[in-house]
C-alpha atoms as a PDB file:
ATOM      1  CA  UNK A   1     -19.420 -20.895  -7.732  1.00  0.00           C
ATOM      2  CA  UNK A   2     -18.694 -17.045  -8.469  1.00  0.00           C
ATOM      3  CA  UNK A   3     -15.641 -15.279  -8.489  1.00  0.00           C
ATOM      4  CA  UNK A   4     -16.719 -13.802  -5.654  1.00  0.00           C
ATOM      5  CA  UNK A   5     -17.314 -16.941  -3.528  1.00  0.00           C
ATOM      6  CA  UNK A   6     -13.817 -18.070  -4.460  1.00  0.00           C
ATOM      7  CA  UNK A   7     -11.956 -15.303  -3.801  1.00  0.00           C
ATOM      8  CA  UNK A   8     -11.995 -13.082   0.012  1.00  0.00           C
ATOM      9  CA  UNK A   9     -12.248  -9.384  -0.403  1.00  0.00           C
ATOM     10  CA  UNK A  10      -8.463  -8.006  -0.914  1.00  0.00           C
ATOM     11  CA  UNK A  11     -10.118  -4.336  -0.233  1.00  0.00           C
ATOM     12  CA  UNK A  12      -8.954  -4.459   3.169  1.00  0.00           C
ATOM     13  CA  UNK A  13      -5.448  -5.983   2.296  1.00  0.00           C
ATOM     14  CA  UNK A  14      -4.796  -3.514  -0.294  1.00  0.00           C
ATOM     15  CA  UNK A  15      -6.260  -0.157   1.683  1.00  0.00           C
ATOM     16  CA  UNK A  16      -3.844  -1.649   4.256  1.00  0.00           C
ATOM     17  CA  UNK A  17      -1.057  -1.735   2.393  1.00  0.00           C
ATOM     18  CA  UNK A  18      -1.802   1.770   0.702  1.00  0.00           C
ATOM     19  CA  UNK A  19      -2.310   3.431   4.094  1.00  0.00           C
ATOM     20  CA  UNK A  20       1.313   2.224   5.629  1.00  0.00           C
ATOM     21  CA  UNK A  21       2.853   3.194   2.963  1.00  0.00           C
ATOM     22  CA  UNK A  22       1.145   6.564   2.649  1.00  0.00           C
ATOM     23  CA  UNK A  23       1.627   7.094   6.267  1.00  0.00           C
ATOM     24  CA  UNK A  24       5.405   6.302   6.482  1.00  0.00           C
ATOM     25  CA  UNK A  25       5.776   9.640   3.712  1.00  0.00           C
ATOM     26  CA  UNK A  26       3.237  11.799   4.828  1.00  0.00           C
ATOM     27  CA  UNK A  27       5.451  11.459   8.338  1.00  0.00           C
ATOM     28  CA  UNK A  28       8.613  12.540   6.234  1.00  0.00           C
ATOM     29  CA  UNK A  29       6.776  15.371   4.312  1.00  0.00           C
ATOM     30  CA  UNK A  30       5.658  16.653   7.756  1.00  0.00           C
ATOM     31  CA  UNK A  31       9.178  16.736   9.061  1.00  0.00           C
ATOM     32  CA  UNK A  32       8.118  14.153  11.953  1.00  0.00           C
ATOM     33  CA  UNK A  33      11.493  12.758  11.025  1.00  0.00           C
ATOM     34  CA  UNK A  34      14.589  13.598   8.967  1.00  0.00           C
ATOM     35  CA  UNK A  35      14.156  13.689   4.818  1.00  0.00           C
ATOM     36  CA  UNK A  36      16.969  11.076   4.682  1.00  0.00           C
ATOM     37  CA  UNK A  37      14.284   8.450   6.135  1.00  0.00           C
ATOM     38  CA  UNK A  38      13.009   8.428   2.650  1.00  0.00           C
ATOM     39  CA  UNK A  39      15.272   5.616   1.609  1.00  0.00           C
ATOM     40  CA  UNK A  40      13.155   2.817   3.375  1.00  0.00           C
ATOM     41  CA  UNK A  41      10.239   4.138   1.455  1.00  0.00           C
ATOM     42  CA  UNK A  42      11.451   2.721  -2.033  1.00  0.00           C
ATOM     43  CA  UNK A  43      11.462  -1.042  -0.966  1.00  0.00           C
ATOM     44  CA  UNK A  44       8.076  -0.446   0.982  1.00  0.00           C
ATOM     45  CA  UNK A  45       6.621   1.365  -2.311  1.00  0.00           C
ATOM     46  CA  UNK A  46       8.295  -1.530  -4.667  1.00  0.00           C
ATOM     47  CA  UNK A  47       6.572  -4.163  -2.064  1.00  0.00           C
ATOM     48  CA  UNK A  48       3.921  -3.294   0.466  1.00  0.00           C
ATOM     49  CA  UNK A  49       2.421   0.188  -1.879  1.00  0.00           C
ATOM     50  CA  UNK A  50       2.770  -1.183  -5.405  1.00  0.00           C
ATOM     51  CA  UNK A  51       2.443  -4.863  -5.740  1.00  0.00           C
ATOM     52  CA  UNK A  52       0.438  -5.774  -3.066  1.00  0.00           C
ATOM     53  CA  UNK A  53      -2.330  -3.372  -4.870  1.00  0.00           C
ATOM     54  CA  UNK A  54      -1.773  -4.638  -8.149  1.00  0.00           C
ATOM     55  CA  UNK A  55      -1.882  -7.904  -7.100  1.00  0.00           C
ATOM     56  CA  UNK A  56      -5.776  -6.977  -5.185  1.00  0.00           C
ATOM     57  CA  UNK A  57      -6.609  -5.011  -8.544  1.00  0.00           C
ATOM     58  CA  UNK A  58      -6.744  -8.171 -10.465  1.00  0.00           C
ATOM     59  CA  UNK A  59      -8.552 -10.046  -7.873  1.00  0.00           C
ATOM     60  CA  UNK A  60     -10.633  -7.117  -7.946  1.00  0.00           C
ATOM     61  CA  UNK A  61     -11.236  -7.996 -11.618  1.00  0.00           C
ATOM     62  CA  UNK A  62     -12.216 -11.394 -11.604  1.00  0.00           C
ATOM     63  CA  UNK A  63     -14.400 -10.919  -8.455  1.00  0.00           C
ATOM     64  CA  UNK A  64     -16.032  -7.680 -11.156  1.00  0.00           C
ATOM     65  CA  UNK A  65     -15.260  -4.976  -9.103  1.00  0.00           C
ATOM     66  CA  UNK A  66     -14.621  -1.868 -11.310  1.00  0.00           C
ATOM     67  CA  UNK A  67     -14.130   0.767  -8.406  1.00  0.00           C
ATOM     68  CA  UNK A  68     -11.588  -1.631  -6.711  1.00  0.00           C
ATOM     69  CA  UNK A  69      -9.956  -2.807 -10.068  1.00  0.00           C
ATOM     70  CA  UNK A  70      -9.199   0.798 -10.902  1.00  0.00           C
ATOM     71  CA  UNK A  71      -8.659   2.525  -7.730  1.00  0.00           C
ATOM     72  CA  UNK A  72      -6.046  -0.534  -6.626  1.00  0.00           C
ATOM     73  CA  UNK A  73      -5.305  -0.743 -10.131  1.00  0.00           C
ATOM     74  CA  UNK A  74      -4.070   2.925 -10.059  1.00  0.00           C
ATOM     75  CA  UNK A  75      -2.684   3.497  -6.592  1.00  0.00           C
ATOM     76  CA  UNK A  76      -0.183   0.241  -6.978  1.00  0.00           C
ATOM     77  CA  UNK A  77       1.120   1.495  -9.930  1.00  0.00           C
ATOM     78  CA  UNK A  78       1.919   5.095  -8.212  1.00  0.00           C
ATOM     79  CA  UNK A  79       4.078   3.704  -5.500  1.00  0.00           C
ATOM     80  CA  UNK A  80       6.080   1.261  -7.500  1.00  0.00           C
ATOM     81  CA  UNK A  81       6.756   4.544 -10.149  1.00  0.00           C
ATOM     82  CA  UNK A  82       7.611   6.895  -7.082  1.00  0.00           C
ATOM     83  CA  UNK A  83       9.604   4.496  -5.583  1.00  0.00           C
ATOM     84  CA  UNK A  84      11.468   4.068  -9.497  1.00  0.00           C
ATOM     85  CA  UNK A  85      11.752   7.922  -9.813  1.00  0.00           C
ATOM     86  CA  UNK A  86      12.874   8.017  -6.273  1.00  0.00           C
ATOM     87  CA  UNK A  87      15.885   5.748  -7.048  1.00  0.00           C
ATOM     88  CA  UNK A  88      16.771   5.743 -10.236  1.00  0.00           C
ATOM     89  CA  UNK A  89      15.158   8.457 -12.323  1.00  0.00           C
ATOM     90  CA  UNK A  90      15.158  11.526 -10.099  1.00  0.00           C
ATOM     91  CA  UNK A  91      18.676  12.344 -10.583  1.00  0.00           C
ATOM     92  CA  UNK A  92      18.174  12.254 -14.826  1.00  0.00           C
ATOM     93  CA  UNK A  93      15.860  15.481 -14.405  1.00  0.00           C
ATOM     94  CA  UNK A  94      17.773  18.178 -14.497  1.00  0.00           C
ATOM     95  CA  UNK A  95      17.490  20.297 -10.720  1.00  0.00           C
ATOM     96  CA  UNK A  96      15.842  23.084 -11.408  1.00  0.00           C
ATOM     97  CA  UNK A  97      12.741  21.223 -13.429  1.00  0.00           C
ATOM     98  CA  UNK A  98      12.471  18.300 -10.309  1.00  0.00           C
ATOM     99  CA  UNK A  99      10.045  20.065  -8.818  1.00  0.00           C
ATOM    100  CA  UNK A 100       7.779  20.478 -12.121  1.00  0.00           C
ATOM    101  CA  UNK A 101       8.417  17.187 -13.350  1.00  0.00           C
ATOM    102  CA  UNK A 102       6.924  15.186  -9.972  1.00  0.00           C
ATOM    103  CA  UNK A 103       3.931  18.252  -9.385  1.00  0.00           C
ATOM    104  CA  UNK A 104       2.968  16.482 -13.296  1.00  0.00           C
ATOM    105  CA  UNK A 105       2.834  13.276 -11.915  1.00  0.00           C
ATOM    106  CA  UNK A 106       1.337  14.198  -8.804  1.00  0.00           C
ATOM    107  CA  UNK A 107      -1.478  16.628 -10.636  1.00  0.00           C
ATOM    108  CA  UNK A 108      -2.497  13.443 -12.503  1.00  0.00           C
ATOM    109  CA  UNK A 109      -3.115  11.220  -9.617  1.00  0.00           C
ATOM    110  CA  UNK A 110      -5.041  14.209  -8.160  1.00  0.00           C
ATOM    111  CA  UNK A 111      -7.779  14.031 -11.495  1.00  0.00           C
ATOM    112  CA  UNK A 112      -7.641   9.982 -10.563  1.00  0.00           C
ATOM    113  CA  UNK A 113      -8.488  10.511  -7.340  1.00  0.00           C
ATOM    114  CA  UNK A 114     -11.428  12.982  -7.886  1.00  0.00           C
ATOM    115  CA  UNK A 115     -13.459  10.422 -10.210  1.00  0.00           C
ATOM    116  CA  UNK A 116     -12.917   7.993  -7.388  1.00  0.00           C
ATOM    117  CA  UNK A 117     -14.144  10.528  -4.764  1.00  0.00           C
ATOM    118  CA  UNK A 118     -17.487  10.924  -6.962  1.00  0.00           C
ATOM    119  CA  UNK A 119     -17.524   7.026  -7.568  1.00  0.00           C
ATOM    120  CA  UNK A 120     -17.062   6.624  -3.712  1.00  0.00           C
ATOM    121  CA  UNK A 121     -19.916   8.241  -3.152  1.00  0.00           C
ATOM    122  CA  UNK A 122     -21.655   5.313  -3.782  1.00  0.00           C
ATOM    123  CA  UNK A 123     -19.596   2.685  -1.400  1.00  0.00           C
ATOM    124  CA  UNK A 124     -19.713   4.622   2.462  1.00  0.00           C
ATOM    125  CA  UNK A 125     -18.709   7.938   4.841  1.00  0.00           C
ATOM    126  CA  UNK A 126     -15.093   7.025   5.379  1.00  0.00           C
ATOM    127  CA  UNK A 127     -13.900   5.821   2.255  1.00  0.00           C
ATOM    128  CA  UNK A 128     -15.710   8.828   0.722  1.00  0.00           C
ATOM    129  CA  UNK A 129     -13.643  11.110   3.281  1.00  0.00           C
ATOM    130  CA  UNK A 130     -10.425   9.241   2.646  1.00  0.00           C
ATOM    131  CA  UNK A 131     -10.702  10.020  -1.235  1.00  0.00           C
ATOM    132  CA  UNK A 132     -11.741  13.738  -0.418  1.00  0.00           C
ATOM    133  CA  UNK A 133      -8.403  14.148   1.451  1.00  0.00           C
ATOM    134  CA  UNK A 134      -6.535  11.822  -1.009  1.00  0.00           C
ATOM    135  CA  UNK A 135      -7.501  14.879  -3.689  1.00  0.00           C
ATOM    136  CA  UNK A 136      -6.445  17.419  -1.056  1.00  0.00           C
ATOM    137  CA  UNK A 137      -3.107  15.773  -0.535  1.00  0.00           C
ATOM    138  CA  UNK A 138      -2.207  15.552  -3.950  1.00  0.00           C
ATOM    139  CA  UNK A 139      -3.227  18.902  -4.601  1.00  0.00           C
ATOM    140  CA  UNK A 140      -1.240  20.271  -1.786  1.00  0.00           C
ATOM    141  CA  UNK A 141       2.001  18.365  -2.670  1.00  0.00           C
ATOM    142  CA  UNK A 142       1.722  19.173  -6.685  1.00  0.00           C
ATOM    143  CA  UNK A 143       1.504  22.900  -5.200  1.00  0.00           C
ATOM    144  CA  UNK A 144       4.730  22.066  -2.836  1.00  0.00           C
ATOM    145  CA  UNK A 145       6.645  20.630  -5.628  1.00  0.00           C
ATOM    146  CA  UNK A 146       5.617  23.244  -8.306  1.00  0.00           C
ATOM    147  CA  UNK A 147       6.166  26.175  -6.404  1.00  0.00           C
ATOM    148  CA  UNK A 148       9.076  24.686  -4.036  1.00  0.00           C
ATOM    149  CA  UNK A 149       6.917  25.074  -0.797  1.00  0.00           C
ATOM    150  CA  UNK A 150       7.622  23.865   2.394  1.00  0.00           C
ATOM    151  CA  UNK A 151       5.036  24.858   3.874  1.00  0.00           C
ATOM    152  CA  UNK A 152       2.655  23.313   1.439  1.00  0.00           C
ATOM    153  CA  UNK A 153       4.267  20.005   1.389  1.00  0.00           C
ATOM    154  CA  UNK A 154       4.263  20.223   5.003  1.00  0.00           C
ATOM    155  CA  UNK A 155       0.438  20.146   5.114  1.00  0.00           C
ATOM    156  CA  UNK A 156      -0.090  17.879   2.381  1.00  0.00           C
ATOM    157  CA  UNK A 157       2.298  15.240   4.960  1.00  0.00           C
ATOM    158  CA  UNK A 158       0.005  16.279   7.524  1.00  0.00           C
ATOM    159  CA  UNK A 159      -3.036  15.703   5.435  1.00  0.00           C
ATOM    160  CA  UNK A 160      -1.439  12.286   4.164  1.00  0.00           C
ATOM    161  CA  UNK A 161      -1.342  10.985   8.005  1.00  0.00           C
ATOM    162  CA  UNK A 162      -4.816  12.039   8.067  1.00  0.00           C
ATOM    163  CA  UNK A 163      -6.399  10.077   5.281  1.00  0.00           C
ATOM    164  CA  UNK A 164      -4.035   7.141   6.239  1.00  0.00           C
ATOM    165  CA  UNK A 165      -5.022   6.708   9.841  1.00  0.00           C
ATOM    166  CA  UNK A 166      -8.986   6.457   8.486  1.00  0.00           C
ATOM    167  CA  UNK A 167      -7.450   4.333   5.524  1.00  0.00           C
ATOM    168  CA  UNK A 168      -6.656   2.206   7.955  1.00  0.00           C
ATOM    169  CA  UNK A 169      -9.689   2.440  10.342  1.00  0.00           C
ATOM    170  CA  UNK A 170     -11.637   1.066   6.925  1.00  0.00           C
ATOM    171  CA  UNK A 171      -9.316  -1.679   6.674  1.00  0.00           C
ATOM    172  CA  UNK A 172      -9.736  -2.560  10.121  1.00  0.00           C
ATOM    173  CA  UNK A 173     -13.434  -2.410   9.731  1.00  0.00           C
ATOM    174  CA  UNK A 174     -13.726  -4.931   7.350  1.00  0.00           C
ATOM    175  CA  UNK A 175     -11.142  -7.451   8.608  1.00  0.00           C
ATOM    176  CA  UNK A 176     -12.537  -7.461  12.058  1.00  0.00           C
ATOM    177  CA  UNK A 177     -16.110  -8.065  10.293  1.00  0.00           C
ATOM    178  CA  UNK A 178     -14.528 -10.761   8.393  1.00  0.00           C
ATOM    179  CA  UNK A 179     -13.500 -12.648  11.646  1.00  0.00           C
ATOM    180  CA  UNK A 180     -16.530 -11.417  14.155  1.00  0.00           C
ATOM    181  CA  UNK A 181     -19.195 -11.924  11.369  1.00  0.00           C
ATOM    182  CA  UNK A 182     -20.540  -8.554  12.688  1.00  0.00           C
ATOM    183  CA  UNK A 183     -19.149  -5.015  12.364  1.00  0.00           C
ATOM    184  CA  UNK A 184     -17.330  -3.801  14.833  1.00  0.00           C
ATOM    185  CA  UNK A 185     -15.801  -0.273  13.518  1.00  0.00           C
ATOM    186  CA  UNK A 186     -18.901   1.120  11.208  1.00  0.00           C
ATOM    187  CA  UNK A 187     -18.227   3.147   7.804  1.00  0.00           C
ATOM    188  CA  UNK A 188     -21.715   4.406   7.373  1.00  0.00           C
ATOM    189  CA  UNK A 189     -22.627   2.795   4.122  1.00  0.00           C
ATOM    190  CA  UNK A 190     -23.800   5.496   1.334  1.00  0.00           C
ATOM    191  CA  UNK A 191     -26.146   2.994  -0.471  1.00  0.00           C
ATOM    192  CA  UNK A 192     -28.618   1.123   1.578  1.00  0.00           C
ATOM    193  CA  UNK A 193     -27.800  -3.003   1.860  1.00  0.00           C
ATOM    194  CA  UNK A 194     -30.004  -4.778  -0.754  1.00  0.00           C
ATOM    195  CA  UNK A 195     -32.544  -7.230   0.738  1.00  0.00           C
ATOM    196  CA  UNK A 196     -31.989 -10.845   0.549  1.00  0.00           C
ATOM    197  CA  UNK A 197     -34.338 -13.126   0.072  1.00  0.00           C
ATOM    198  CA  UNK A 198     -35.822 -15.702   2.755  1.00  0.00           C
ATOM    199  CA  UNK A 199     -33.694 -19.412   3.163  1.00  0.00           C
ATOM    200  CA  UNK A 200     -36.291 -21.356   0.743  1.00  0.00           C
ATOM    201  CA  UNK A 201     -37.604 -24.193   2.229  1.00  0.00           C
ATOM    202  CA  UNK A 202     -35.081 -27.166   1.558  1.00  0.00           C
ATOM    203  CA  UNK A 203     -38.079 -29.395   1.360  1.00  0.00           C
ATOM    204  CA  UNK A 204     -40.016 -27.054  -1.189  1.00  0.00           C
ATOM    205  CA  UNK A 205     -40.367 -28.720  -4.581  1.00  0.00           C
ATOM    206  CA  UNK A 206     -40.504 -25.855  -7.163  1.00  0.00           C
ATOM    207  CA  UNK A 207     -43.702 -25.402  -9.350  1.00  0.00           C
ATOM    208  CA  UNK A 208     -43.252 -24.495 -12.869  1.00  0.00           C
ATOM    209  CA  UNK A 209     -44.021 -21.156 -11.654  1.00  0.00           C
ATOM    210  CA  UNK A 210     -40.589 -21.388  -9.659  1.00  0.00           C
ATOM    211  CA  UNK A 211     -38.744 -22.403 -12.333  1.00  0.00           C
END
């Protein structure tokens, strides 16, 4: 039996936990709610963001999923180190280089994120778009920190609610499939389904030529 007969897809439980957690900030960077709301984002980040995904990234391995190995691989990590920075490392920077310091961090998640755009390109429509706006976001909010922008931070929480409502759409898609053995919410697969082959015939008895 293959890894991936023994283990269930964690894509869904991982894009899941990636899109709540993405959600709850991008609501706070919008100014839905007050800035001081932040403080129930470190446990979810610790938890639900970061090891949740790393936990699917090494599923991900063993089943030999690259794209999901990396991407959860990646995005795990980035909540459980914003949610470290968040409480115990911001205050060591000194003020006027905060901003700078987390536009770093977030400019290298943005060059993650683009490779996994272009690798998404291969998987279907919606996770392609959520990865598009994922590069978009981070963009926006390395611009917000770096140049101390409200208003860009503003639409990179806007843009965050955006890609985490179709995060979880995707997530949705697949769990309801998992459970209705038919899709329900479609993705619009980039790469067309590969054709199986017919039952064989349990009473066939294979020639040499089979064999």
């Amino acid at each position: 039996m293959s890894a991936k007969e023994t283990y269930a897809d964690p894509g869904h439980w991982a894009v899941t936990a990636f899109s709540a957690t993405s959600l709850m900030l991008g609501v706070i960077n919008a100014h839905l709610i007050n800035g001081t709301a932040v403080g129930i984002i470190i446990p979810t980040a610790f938890i639900f963001g970061g090891i949740v995904q790393i936990i699917a990234a090494i599923i991900e391995v063993a089943r030999g999923s690259t794209f999901g190995a990396v991407a959860f691989g990646s995005y795990g990590p980035f909540w459980i180190i914003v949610g470290l920075y968040l409480q115990f490392y911001a205050k060591t920077v000194a003020p006027a280089s905060v901003g700078t310091a987390f536009a770093l961090f977030l400019w290298m998640f943005a060059i993650i994120s683009l490779y996994l755009f272009i690798a998404s390109l291969k998987t279907d429509i919606v996770l392609a778009i959520i990865l598009f706006i994922l590069v978009i976001t981070f963009i926006l909010l390395a611009l917000g920190q770096g140049y101390n922008s409200t208003t860009l931070t503003e639409t990179g929480g806007w843009t965050t609610i955006v890609f985490a409502v179709l995060g979880f759409y995707h997530a949705a898609s697949g769990t309801t499939a998992s459970t209705w053995g038919r899709v329900l919410l479609p993705v619009g697969p980039l790469t067309p389904k590969p054709i199986e082959p017919p039952d064989q015939d349990p009473h066939h008895v294979m020639s040499p030529v089979d064999r």
